[in-house]
N, C-alpha and C. Protein backbone atom coordinates (compact mmCIF):
# COMPACT_ATOMS: atom_id res chain seq x y z
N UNK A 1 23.71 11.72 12.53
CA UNK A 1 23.82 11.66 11.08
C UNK A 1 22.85 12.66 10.46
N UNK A 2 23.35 13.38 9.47
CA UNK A 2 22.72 14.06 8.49
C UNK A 2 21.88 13.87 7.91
N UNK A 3 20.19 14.24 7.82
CA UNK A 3 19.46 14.36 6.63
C UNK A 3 19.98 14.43 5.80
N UNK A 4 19.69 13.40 4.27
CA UNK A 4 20.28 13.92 3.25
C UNK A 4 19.11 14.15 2.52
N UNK A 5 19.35 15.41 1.48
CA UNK A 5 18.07 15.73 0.79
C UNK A 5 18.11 14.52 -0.19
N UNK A 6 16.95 15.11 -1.09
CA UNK A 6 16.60 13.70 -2.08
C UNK A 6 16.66 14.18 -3.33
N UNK A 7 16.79 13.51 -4.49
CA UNK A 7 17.59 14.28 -5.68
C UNK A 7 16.21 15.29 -6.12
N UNK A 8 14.88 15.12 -5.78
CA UNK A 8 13.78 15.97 -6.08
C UNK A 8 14.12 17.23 -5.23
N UNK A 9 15.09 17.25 -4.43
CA UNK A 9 15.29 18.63 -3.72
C UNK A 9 13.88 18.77 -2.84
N UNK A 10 13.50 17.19 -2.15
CA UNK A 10 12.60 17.53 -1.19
C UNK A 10 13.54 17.09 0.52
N UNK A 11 12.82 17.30 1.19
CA UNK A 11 13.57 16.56 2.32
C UNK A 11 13.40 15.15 2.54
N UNK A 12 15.09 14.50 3.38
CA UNK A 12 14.60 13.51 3.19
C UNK A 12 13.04 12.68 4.07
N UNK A 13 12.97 13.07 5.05
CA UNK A 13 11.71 12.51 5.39
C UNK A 13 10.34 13.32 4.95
N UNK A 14 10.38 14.06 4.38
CA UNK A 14 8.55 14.18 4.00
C UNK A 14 8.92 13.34 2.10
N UNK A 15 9.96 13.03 1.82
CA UNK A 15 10.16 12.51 0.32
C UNK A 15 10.01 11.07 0.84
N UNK A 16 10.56 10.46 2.11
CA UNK A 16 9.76 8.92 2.45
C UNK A 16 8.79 8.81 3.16
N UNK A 17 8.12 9.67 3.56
CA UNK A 17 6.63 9.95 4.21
C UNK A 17 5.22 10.22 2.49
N UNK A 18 6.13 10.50 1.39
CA UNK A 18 5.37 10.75 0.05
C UNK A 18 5.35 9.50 -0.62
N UNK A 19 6.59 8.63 -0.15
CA UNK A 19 6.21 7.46 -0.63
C UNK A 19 5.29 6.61 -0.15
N UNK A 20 4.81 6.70 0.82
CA UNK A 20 3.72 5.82 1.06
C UNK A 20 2.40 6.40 0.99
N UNK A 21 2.34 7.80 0.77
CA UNK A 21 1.34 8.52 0.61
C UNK A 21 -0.29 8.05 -0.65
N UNK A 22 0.20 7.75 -1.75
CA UNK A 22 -0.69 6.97 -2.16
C UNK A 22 -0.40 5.10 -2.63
N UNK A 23 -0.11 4.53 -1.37
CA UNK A 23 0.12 3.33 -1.16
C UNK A 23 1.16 3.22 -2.27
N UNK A 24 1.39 2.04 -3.37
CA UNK A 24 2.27 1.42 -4.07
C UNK A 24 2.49 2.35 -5.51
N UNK A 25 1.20 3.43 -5.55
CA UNK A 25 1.63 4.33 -6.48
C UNK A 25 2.29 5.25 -6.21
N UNK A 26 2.43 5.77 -5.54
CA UNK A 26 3.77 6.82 -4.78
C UNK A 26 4.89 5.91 -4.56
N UNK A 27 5.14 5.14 -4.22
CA UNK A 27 6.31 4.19 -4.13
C UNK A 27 7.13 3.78 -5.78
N UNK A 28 6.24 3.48 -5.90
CA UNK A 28 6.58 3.55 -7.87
C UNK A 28 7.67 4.78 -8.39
N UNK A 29 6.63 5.50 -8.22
CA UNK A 29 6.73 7.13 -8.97
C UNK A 29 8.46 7.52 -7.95
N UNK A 30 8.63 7.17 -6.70
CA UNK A 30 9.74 8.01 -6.15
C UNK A 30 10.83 6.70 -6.46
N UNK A 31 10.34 6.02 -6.66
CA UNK A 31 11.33 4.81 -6.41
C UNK A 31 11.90 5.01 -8.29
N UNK A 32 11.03 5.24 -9.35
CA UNK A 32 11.58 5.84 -10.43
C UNK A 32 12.51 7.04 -10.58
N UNK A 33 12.12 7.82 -9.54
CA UNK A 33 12.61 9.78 -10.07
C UNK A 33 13.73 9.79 -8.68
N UNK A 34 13.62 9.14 -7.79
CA UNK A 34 14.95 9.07 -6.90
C UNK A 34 16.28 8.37 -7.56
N UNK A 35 16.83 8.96 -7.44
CA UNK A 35 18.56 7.90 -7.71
C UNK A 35 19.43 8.40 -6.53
N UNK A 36 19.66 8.86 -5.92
CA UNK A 36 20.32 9.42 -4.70
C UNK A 36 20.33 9.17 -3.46
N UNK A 37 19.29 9.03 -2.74
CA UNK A 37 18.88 8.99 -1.33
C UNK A 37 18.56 7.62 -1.25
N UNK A 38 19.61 6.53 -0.78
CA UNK A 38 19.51 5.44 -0.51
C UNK A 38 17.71 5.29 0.72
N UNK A 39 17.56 6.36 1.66
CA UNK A 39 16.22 6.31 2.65
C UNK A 39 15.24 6.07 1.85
N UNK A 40 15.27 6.98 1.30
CA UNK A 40 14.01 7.31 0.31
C UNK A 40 13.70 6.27 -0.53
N UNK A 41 14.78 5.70 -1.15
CA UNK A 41 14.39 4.33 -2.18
C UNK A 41 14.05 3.03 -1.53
N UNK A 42 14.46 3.34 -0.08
CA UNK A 42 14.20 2.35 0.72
C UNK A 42 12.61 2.17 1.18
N UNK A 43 11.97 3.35 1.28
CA UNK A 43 11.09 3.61 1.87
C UNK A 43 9.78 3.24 0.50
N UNK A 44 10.39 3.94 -0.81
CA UNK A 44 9.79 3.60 -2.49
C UNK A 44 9.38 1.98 -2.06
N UNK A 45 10.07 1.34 -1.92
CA UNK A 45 10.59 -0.03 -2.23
C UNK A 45 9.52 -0.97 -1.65
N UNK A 46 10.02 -0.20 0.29
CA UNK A 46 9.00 -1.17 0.87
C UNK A 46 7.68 -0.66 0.28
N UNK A 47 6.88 0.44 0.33
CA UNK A 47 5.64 0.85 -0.41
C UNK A 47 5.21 -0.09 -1.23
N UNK A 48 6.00 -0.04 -2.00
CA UNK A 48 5.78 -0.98 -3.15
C UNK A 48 5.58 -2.52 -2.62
N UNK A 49 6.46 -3.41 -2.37
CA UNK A 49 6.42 -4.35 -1.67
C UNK A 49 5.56 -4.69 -0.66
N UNK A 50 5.03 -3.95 -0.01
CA UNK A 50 3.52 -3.69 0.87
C UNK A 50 2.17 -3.95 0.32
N UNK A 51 2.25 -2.73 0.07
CA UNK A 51 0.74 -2.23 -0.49
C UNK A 51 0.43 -2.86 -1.82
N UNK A 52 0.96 -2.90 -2.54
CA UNK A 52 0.76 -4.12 -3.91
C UNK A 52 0.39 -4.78 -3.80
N UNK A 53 0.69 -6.18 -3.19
CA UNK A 53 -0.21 -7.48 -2.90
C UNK A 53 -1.41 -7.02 -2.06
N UNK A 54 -1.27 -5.53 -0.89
CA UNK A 54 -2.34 -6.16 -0.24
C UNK A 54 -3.20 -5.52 -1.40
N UNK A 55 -3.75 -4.55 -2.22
CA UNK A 55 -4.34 -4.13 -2.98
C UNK A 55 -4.82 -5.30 -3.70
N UNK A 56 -4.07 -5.63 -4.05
CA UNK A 56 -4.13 -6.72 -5.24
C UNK A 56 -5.44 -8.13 -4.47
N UNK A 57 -4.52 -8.28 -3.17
CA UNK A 57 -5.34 -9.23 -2.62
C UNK A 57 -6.44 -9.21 -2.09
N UNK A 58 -6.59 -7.67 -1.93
CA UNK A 58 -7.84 -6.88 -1.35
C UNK A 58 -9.33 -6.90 -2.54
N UNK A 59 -8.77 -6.44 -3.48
CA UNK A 59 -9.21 -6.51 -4.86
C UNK A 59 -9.94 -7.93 -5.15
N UNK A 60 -8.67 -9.20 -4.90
CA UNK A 60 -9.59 -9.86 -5.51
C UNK A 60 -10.98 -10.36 -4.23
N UNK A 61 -10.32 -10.49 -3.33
CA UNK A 61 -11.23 -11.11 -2.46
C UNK A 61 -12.51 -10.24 -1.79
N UNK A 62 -12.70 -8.97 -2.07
CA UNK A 62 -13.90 -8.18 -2.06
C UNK A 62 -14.70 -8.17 -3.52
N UNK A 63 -14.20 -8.34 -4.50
CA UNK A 63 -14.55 -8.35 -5.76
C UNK A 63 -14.96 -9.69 -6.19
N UNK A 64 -14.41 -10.03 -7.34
CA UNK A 64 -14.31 -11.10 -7.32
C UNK A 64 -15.01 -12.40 -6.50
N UNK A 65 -14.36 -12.80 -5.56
CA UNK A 65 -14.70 -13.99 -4.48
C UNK A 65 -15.55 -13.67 -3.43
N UNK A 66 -15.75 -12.01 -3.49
CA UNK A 66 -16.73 -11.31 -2.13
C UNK A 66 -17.86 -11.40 -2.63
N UNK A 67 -18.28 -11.15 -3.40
CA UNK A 67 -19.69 -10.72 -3.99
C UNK A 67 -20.12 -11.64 -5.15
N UNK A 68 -21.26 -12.28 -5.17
CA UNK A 68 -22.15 -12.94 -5.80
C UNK A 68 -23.30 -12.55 -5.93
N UNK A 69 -23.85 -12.42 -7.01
CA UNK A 69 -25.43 -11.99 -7.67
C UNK A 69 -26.58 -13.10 -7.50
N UNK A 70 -27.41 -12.70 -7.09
CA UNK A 70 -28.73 -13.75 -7.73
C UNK A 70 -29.41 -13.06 -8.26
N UNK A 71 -30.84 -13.56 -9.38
CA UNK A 71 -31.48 -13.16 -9.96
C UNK A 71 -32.61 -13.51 -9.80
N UNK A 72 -33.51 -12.65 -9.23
CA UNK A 72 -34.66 -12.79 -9.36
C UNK A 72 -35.88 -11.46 -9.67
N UNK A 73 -36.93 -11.58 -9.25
CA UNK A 73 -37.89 -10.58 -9.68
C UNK A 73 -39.12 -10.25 -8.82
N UNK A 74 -38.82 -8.76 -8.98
CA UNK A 74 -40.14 -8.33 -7.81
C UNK A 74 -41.08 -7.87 -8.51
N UNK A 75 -42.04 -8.19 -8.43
CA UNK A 75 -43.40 -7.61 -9.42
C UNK A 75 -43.11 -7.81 -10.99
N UNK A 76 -42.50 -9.08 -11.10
CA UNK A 76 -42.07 -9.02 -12.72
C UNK A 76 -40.82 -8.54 -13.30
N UNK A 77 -40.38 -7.50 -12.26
CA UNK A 77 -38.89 -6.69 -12.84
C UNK A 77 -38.14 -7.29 -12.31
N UNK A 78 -37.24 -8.21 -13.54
CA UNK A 78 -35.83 -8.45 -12.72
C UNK A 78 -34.75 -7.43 -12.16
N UNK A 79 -34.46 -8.39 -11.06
CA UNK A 79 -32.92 -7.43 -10.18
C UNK A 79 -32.08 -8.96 -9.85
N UNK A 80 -31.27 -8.03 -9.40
CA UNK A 80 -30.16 -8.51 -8.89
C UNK A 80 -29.64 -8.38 -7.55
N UNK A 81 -29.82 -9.50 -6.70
CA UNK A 81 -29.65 -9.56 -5.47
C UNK A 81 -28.33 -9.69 -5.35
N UNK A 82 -27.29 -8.65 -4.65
CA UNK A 82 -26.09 -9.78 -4.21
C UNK A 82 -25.66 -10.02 -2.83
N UNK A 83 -24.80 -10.97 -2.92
CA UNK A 83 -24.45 -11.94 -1.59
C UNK A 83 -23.25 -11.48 -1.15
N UNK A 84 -22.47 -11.28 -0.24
CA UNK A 84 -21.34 -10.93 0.42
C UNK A 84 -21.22 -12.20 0.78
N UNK A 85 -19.81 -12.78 0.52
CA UNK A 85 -19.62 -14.31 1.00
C UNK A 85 -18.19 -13.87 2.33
N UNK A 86 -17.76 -15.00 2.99
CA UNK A 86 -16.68 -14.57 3.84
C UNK A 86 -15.42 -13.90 3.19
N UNK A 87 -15.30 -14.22 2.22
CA UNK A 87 -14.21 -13.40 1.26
C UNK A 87 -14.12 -11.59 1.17
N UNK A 88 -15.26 -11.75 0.79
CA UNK A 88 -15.58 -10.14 1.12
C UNK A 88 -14.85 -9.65 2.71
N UNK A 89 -15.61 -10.05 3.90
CA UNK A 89 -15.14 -9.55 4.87
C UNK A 89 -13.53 -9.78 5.36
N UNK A 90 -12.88 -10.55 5.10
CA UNK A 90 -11.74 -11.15 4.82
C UNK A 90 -11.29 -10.05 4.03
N UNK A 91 -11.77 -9.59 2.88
CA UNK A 91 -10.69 -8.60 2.14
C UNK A 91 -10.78 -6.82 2.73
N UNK A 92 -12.19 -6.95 3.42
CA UNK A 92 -12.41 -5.76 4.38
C UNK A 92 -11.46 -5.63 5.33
N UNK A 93 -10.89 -7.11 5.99
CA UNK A 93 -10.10 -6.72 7.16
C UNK A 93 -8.33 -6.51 6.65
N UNK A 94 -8.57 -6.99 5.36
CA UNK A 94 -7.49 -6.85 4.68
C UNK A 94 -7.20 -5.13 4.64
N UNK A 95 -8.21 -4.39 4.03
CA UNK A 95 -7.63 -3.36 3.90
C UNK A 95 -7.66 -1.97 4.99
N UNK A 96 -8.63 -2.69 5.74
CA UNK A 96 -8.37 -1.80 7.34
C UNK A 96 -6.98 -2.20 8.20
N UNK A 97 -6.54 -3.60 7.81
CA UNK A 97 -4.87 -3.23 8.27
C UNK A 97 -4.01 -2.69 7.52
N UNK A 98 -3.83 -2.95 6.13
CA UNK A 98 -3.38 -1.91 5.62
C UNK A 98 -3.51 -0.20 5.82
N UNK A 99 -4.43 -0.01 6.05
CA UNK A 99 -4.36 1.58 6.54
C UNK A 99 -4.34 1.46 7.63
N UNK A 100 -3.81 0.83 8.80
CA UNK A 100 -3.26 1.35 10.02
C UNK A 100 -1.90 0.83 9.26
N UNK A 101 -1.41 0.02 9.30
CA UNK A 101 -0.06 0.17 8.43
C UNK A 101 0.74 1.34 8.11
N UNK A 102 -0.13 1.88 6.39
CA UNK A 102 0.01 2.84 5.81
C UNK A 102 0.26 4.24 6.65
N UNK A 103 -0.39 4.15 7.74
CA UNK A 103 -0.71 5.06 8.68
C UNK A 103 0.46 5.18 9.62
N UNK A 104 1.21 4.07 10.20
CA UNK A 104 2.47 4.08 10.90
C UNK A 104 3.58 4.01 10.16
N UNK A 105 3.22 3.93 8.48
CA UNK A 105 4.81 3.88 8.33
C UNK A 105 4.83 5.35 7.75
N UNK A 106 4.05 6.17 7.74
CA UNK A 106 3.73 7.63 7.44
C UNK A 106 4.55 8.35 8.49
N UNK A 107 3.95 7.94 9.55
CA UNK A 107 4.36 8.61 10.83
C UNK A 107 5.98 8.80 10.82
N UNK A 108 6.29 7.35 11.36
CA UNK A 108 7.69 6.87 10.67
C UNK A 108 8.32 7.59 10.16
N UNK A 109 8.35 7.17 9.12
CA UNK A 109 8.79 7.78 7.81
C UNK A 109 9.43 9.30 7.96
N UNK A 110 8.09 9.87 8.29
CA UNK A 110 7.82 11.79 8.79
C UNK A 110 9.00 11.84 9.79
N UNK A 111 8.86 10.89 10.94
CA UNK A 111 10.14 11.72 12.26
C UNK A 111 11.33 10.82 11.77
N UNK A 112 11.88 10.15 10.56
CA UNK A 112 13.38 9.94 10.18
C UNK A 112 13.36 8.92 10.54
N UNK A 113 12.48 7.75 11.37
CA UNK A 113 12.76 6.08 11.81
C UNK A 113 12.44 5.84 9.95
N UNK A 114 13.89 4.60 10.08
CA UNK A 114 13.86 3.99 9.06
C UNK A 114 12.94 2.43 9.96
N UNK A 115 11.83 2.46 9.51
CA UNK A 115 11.12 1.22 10.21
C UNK A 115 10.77 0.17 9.31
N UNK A 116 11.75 -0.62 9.68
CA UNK A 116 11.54 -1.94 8.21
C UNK A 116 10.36 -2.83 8.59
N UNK A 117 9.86 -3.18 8.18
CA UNK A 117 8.25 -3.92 8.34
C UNK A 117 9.09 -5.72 7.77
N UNK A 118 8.68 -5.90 8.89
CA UNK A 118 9.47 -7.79 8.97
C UNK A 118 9.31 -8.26 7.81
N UNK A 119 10.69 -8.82 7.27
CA UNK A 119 10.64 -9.72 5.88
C UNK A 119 10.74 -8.35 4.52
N UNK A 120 10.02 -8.10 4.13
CA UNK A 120 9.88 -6.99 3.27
C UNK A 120 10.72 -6.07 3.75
N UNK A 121 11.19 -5.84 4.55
CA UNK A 121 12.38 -4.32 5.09
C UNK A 121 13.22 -4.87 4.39
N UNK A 122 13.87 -6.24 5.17
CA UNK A 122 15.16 -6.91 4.41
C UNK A 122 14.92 -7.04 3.00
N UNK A 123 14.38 -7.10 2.29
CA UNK A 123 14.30 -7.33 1.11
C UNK A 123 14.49 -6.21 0.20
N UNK A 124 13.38 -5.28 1.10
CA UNK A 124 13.71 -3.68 0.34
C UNK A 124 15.03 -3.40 0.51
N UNK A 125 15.88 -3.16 1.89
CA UNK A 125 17.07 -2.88 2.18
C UNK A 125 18.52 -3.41 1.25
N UNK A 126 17.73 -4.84 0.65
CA UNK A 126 19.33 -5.45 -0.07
C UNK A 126 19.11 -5.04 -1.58
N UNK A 127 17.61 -4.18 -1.79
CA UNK A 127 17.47 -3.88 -3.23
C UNK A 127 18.05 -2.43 -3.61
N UNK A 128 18.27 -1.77 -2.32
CA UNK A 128 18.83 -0.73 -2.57
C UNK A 128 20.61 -0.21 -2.31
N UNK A 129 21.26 -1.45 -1.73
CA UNK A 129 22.57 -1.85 -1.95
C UNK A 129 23.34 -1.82 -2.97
């Protein structure tokens, strides 16, 4: 089967190798400006469907739920001590699988495997039907 180009007049695999390029914001952006290349929107889709929550979930649980302040004072000057709770490391390991992820579906993507990532493939796949 034929490469088909992508209506940006890129090819189709470096145009689904760009979608995952900056996680769920490249997925956005091609999954908007594509109308043509069923791969490519496929590839938008899962991006999106991926990397979103983990960001999101990464976000809160290093932020948020990771880190806690105390207050106290050295020689009179207050500071601010903070605490890394298990959340934090939890959202660390969150986003070191995401970039091996990000990292294989790049690859992917690049040599023409349409590689659906369990649950989310199917989902991307019936959105672009």
């Amino acid at each position: 089967m034929a490469k088909e180009e992508s209506s940006m007049n890129i090819e189709e695999n470096v145009a689904s190798l760009l979608c995952y390029l900056a996680w769920w914001v490249t997925g956005i952006l091609f999954f908007a400006m594509e109308n043509k290349n069923k791969t490519v929107r496929f590839h938008a889709i899962q991006s999106i469907l991926i990397f979103l929550p983990i960001s999101i979930i990464g976000w809160i649980l290093i932020g948020p739920l990771g880190v806690s302040y105390s207050t106290g004072s050295v020689f009179g000057v207050p500071i601010r001590t903070p605490t890394l709770s298990p959340f934090y490391y939890v959202g660390v390991l969150i986003y070191v699988l995401g970039v091996i992820l990000w990292l294989i579906l790049m690859i992917k993507a690049y040599q023409g495997e349409k590689f659906k990532v369990p649950i989310v493939g199917d989902i991307a796949e019936k959105q672009i039907k």
